[in-house]
Protein backbone atom coordinates (compact mmCIF):
# COMPACT_ATOMS: atom_id res chain seq x y z
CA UNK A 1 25.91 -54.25 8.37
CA UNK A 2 24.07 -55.02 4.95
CA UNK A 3 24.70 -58.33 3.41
CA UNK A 4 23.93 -57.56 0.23
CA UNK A 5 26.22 -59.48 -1.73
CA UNK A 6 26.64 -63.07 -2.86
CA UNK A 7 29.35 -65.06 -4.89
CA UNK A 8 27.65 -66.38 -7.61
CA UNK A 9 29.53 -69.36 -10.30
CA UNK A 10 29.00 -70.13 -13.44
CA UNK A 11 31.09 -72.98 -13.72
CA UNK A 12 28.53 -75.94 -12.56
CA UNK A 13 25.75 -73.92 -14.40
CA UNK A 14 23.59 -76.28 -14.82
CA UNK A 15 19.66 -75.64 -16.81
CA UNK A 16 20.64 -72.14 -16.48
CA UNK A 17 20.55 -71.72 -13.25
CA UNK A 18 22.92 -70.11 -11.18
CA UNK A 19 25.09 -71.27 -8.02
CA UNK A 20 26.33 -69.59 -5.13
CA UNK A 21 29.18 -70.02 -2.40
CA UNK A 22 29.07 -70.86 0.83
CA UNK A 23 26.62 -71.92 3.66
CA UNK A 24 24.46 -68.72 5.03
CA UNK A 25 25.99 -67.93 8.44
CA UNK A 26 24.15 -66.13 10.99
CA UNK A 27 25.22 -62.01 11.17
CA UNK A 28 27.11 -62.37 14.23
CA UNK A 29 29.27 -64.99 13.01
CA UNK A 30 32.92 -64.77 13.18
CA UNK A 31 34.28 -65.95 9.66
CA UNK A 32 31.33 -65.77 6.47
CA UNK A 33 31.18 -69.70 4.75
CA UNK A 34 33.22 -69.74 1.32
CA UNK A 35 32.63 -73.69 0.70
CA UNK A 36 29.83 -74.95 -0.50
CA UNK A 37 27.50 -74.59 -3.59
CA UNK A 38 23.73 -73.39 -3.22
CA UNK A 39 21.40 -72.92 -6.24
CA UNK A 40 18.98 -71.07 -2.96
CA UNK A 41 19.78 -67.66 -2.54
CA UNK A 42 18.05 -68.57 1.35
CA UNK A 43 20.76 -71.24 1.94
CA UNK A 44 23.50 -69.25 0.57
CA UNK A 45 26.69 -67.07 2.12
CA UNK A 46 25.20 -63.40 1.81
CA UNK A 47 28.47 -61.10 2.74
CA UNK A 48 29.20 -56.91 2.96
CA UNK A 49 31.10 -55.14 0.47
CA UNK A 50 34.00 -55.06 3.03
CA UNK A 51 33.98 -59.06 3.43
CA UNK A 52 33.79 -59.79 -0.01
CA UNK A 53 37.34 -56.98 -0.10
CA UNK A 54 39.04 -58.92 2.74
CA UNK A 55 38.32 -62.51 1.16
CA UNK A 56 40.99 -61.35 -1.29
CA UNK A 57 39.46 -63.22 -4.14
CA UNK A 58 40.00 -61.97 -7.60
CA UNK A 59 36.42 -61.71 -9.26
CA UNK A 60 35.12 -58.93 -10.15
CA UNK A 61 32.18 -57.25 -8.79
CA UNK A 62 28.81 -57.31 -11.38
CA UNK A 63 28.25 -54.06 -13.08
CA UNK A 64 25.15 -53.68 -15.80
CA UNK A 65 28.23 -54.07 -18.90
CA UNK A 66 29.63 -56.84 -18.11
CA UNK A 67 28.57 -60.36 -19.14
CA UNK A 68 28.53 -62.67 -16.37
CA UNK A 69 28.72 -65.86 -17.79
CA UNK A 70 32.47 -65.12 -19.54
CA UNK A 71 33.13 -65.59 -15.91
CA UNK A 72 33.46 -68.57 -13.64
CA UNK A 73 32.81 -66.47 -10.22
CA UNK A 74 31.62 -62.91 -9.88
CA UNK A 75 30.37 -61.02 -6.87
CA UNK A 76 26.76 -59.60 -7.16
CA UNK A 77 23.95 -57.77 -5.15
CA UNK A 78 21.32 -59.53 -4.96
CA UNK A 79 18.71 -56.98 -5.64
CA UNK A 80 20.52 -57.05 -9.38
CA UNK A 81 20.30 -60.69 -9.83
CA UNK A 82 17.09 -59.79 -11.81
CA UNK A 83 18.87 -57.60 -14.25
CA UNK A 84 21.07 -60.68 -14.89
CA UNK A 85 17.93 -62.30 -15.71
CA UNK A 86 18.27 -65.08 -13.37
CA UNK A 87 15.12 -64.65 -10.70
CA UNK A 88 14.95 -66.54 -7.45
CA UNK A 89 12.99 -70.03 -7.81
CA UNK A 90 10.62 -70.93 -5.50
CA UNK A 91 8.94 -74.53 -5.39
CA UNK A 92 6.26 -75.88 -3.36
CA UNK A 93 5.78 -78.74 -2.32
């Protein structure tokens, strides 16, 4: 089971950065987190392709021609939040 996939909003974009549903759940967990926004892709609901089909939500999935930001959710990979051009930010403190 690869959780390759997050639910990432535009519509509290805020300084460009990206949010994403839900609280990350551990693998064995019985329902995935939908509530919830995360700007960290580590704190973050990561879900399969089949759990993102049974949630029943409308967005659609990213694809290189589309333009994310005409839309207020979309699913995504991870791996291609890069080619979005929206990296993973890491701070130190």
């Amino acid at each position: 089971m690869n959780r390759d996939y997050v639910i990432a909003s535009t519509k509290h974009m805020t300084h460009g950065f990206l949010e994403f549903w839900g609280n990350y759940t551990p693998d064995d967990a019985e329902k995935r987190s939908q509530s919830g926004y995360y700007r960290d892709l580590n704190y973050c609901e990561r879900f399969t392709k089949e759990e993102l089909k049974a949630t029943g939500r409308p967005f659609p999935y990213y694809r290189k021609s589309m333009n994310p930001f005409k839309h207020e959710h979309f699913f995504v990979k991870v791996s291609d939040l890069e080619k979005i051009g929206k990296k993973m930010t890491v701070i130190y403190l």
